[in-house]
PDB file of N, CA and C in Angstrom:
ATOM      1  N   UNK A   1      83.295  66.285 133.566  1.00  0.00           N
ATOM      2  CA  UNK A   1      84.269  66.850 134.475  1.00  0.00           C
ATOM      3  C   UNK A   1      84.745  65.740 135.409  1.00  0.00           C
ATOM      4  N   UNK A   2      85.566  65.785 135.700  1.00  0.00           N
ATOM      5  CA  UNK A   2      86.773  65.085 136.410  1.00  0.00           C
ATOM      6  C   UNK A   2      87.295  65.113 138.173  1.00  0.00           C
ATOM      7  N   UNK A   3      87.006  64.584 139.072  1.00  0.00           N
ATOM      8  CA  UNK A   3      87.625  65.225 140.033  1.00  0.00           C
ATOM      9  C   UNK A   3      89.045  65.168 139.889  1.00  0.00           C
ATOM     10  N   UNK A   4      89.896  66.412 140.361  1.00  0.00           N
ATOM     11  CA  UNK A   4      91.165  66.310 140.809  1.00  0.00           C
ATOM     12  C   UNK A   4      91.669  66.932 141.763  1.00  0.00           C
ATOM     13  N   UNK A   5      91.775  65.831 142.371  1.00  0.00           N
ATOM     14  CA  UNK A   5      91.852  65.914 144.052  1.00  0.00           C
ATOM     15  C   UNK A   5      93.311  65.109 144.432  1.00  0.00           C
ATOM     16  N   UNK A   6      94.620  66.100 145.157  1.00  0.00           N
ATOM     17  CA  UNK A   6      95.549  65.528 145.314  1.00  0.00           C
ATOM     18  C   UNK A   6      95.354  64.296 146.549  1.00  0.00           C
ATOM     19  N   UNK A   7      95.928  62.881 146.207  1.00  0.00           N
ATOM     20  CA  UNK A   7      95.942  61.971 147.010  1.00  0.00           C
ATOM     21  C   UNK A   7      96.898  62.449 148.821  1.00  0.00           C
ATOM     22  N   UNK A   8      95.892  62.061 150.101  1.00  0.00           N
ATOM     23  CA  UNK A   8      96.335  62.171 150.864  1.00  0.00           C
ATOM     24  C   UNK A   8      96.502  60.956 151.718  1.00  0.00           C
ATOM     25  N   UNK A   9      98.198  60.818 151.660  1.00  0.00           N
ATOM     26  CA  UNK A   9      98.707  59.672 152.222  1.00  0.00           C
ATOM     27  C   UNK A   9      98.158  59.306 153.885  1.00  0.00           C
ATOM     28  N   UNK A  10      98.517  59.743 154.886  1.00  0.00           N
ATOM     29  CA  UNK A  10      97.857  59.719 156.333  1.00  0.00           C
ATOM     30  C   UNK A  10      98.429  59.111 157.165  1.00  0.00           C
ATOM     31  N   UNK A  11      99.715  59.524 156.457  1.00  0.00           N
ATOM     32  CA  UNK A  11     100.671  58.239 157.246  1.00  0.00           C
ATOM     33  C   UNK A  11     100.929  56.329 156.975  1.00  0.00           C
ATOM     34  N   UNK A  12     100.370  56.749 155.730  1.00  0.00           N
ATOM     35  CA  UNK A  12     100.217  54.893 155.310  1.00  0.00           C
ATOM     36  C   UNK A  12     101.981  54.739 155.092  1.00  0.00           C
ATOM     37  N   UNK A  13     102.031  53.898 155.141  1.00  0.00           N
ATOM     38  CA  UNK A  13     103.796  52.922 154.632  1.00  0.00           C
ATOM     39  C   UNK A  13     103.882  52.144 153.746  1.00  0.00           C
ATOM     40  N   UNK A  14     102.225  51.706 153.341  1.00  0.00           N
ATOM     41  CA  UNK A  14     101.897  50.756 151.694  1.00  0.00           C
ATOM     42  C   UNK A  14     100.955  52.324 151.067  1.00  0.00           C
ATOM     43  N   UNK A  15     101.272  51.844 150.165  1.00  0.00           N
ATOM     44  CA  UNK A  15     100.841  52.434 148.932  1.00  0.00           C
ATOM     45  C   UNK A  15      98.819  52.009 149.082  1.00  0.00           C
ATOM     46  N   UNK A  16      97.819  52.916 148.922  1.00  0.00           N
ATOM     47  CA  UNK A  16      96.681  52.842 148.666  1.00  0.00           C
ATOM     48  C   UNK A  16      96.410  51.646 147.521  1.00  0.00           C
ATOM     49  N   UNK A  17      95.588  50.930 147.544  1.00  0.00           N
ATOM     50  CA  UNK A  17      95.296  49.761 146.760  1.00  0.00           C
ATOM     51  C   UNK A  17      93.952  49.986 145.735  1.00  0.00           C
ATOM     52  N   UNK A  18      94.300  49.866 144.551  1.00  0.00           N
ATOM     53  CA  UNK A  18      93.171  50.083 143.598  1.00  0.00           C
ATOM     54  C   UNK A  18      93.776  50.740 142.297  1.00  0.00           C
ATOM     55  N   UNK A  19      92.951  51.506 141.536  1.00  0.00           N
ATOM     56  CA  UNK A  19      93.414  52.209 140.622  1.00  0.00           C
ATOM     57  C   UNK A  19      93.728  53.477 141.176  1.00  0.00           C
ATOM     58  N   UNK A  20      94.464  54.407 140.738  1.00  0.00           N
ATOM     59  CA  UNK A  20      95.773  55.380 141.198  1.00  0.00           C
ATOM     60  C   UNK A  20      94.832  56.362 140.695  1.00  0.00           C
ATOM     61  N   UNK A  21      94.359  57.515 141.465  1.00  0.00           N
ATOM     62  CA  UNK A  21      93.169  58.622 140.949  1.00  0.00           C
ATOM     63  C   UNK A  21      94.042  59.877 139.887  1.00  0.00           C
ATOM     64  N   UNK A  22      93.518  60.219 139.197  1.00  0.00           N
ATOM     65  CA  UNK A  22      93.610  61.389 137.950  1.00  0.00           C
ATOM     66  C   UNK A  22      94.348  62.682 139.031  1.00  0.00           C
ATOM     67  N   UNK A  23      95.355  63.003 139.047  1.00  0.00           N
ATOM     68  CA  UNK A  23      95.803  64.493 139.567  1.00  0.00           C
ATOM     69  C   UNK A  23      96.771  64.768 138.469  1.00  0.00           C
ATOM     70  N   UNK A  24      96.512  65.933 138.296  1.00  0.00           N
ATOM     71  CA  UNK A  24      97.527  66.920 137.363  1.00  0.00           C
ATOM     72  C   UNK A  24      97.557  68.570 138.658  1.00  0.00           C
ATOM     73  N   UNK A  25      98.696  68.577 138.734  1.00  0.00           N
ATOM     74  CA  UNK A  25      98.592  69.930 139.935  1.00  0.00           C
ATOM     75  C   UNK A  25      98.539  71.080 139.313  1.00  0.00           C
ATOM     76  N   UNK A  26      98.942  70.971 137.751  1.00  0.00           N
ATOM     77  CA  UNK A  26      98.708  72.064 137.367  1.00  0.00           C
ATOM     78  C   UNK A  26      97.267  72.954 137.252  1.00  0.00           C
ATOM     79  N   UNK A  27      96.355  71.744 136.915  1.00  0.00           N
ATOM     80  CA  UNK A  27      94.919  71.817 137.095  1.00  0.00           C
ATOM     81  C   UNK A  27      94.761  72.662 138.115  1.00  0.00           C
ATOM     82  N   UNK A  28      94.837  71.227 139.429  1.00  0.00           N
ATOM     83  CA  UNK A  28      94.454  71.693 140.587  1.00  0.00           C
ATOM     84  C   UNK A  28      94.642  73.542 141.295  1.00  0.00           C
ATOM     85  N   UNK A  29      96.168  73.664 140.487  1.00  0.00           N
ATOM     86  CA  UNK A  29      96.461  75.178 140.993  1.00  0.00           C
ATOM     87  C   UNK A  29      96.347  76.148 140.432  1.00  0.00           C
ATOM     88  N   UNK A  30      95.393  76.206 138.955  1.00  0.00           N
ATOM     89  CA  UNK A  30      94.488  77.231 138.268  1.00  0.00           C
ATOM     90  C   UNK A  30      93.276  77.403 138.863  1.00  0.00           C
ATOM     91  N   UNK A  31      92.502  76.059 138.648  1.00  0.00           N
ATOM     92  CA  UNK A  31      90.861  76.227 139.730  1.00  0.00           C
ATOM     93  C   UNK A  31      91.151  77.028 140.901  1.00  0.00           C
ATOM     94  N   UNK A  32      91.834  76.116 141.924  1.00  0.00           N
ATOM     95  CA  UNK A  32      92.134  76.482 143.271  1.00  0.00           C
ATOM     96  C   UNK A  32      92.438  78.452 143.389  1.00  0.00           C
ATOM     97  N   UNK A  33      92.791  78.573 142.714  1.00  0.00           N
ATOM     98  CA  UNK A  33      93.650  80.134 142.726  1.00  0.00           C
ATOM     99  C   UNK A  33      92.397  80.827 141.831  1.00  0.00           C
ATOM    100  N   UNK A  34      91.711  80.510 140.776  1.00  0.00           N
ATOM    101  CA  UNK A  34      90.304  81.085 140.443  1.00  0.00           C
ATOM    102  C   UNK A  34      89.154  81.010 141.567  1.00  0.00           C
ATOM    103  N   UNK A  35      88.996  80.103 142.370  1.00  0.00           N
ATOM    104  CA  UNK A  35      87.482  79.914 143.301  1.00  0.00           C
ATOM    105  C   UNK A  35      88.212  80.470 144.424  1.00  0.00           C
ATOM    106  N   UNK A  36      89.422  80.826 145.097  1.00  0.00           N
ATOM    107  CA  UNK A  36      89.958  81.771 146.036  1.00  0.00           C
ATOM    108  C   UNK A  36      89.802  83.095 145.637  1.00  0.00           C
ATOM    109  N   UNK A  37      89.863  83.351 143.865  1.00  0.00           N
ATOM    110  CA  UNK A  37      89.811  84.807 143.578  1.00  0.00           C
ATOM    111  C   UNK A  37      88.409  85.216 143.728  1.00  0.00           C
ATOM    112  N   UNK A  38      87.108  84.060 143.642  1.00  0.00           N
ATOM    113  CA  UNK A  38      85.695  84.700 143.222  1.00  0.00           C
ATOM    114  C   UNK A  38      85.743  84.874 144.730  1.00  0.00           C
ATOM    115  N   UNK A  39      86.037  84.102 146.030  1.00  0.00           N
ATOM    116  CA  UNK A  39      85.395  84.008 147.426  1.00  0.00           C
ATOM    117  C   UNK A  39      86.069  85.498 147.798  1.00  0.00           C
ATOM    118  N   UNK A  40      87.397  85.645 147.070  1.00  0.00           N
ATOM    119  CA  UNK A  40      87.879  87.473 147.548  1.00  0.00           C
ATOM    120  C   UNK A  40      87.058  88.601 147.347  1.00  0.00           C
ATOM    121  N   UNK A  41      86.659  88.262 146.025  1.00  0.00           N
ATOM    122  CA  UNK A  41      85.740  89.326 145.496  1.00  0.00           C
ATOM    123  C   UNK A  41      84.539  89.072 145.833  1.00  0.00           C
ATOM    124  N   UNK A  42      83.729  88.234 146.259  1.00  0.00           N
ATOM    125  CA  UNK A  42      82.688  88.091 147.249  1.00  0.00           C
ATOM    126  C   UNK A  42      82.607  88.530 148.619  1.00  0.00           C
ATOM    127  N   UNK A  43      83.784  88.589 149.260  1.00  0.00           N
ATOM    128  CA  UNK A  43      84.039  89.158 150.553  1.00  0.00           C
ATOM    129  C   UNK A  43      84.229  90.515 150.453  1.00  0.00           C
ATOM    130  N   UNK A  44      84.036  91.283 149.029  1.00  0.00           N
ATOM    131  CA  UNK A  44      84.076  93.147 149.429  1.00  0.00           C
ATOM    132  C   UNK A  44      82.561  93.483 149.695  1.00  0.00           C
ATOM    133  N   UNK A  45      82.226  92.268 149.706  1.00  0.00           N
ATOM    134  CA  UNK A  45      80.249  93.111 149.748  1.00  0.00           C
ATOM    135  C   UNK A  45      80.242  92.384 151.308  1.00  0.00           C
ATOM    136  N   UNK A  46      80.244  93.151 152.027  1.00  0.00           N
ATOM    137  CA  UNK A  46      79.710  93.440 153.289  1.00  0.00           C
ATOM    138  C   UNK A  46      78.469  92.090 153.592  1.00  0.00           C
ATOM    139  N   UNK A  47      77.498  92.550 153.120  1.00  0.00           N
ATOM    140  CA  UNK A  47      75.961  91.531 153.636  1.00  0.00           C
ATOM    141  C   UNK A  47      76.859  90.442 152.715  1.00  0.00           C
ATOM    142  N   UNK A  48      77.192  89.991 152.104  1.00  0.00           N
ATOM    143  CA  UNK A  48      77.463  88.555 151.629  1.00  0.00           C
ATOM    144  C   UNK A  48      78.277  87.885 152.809  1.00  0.00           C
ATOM    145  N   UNK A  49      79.632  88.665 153.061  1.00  0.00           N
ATOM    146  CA  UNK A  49      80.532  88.020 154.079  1.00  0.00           C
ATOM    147  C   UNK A  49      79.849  87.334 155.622  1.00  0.00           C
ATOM    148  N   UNK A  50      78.966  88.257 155.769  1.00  0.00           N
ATOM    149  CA  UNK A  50      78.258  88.122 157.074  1.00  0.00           C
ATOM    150  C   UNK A  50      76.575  87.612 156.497  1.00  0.00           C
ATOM    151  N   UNK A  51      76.214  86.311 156.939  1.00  0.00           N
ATOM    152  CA  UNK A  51      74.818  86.244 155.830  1.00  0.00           C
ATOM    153  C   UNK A  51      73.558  86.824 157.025  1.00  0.00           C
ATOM    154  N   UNK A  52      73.192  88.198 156.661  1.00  0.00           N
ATOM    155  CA  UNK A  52      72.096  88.049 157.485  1.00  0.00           C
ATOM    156  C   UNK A  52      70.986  88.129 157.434  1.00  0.00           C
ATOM    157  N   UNK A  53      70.568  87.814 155.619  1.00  0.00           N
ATOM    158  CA  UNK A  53      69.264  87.541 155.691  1.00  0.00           C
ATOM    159  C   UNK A  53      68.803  85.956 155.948  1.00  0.00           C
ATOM    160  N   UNK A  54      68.046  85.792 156.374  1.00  0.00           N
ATOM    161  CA  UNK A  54      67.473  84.824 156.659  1.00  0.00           C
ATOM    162  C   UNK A  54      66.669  83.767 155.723  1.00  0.00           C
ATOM    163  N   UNK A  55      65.950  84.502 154.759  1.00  0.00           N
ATOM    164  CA  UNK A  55      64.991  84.118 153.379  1.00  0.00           C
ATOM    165  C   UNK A  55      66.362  83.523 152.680  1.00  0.00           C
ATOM    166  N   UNK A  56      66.228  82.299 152.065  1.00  0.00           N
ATOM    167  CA  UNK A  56      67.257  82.005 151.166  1.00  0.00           C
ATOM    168  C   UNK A  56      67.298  82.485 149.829  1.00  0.00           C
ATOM    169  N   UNK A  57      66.349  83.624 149.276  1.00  0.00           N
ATOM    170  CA  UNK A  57      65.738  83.912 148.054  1.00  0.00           C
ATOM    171  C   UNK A  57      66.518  85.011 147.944  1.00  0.00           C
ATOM    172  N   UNK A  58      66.207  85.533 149.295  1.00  0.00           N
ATOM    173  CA  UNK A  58      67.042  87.069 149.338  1.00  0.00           C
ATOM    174  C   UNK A  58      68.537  87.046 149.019  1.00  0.00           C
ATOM    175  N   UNK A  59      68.813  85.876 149.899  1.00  0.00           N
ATOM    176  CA  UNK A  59      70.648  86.078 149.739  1.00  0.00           C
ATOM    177  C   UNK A  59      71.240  85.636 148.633  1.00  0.00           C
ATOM    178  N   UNK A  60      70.410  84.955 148.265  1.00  0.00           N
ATOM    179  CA  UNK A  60      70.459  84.529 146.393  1.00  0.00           C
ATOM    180  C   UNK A  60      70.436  85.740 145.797  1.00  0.00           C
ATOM    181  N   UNK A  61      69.756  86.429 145.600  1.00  0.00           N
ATOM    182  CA  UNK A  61      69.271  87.584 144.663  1.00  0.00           C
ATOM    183  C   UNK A  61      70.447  88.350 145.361  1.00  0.00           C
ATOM    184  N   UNK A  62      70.527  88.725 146.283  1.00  0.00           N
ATOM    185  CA  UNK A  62      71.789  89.663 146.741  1.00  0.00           C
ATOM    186  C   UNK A  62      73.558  89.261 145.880  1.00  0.00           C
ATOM    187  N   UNK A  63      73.586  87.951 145.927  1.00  0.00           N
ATOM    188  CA  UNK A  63      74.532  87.007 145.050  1.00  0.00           C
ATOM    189  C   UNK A  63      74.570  87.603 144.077  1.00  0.00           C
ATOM    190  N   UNK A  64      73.529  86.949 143.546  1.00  0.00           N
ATOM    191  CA  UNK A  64      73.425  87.432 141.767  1.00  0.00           C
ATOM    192  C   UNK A  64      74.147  89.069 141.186  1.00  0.00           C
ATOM    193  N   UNK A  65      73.355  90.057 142.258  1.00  0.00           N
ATOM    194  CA  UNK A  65      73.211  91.398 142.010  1.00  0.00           C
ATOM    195  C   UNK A  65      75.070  91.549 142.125  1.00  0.00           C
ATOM    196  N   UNK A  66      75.532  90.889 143.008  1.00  0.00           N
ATOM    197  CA  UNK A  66      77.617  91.060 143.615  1.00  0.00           C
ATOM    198  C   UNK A  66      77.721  90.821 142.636  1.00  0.00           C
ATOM    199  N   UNK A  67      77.837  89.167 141.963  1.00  0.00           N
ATOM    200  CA  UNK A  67      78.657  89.231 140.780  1.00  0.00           C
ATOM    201  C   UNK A  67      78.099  89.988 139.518  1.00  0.00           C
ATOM    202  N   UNK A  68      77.032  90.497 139.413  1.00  0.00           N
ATOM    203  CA  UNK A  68      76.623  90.990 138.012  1.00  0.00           C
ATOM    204  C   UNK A  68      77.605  92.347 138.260  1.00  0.00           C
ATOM    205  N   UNK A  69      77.670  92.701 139.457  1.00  0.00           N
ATOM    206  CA  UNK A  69      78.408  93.992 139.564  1.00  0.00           C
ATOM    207  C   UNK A  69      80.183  93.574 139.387  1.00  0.00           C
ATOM    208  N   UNK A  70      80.557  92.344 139.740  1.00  0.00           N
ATOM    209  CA  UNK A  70      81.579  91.908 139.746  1.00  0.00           C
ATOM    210  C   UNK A  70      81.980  91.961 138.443  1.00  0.00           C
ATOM    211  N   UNK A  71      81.343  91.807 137.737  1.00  0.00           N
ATOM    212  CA  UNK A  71      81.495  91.130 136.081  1.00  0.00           C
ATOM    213  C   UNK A  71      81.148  92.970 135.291  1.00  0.00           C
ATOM    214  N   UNK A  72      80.317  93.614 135.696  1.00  0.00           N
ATOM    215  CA  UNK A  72      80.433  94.841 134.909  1.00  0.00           C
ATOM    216  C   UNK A  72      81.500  95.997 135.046  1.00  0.00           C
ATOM    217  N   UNK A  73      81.968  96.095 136.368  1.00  0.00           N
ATOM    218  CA  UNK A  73      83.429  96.367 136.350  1.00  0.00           C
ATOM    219  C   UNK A  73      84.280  95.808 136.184  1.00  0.00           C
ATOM    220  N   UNK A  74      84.495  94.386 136.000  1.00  0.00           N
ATOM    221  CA  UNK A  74      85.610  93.945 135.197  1.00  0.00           C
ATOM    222  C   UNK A  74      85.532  94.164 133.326  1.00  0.00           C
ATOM    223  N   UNK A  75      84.041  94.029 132.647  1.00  0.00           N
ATOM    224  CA  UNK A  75      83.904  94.162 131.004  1.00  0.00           C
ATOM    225  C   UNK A  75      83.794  96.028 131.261  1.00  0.00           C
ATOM    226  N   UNK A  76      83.607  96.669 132.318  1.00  0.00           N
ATOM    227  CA  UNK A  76      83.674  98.437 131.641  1.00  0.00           C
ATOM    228  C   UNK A  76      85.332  98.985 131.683  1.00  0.00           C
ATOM    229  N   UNK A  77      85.800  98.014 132.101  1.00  0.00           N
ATOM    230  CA  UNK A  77      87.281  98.541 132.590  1.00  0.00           C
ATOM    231  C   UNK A  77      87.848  98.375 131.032  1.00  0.00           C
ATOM    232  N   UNK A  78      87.809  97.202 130.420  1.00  0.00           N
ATOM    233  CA  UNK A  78      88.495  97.290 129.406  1.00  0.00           C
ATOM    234  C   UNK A  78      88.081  97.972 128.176  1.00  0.00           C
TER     235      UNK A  78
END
């Protein structure tokens, strides 16, 4: 895997020096628009949005249990 990460100028007036990094935006704006869709659907479960267990085991296992539920209403729907 590849990073693709759009180059950020910062106000330069020369051009960055080196080899010119890998961006395709089309990439960038499938991922980007998939890992915004999982953090949406992570934010309908209540205890995920707000973390308040404390045990890192727990909020793991709480994870797991969202998307397994995430993923069985998306495969019972069809």
């Amino acid at each position: 895997m590849r990073p693709n990460i759009p180059e950020n100028p910062r106000g330069r007036k020369a051009p960055k020096r080196g080899r010119r990094r890998h961006f395709d935006a089309a990439i960038f704006a499938e991922r980007f628009s998939t890992i915004e869709r999982v953090f949406a659907w992570e934010d309908t479960f209540r205890r995920l949005l707000l973390r308040f267990e404390r045990i890192s085991a727990v909020h793991y296992a709480l994870k797991t249990l969202a998307y397994t539920m995430i993923n069985l209403r998306h495969y019972c729907r069809s």
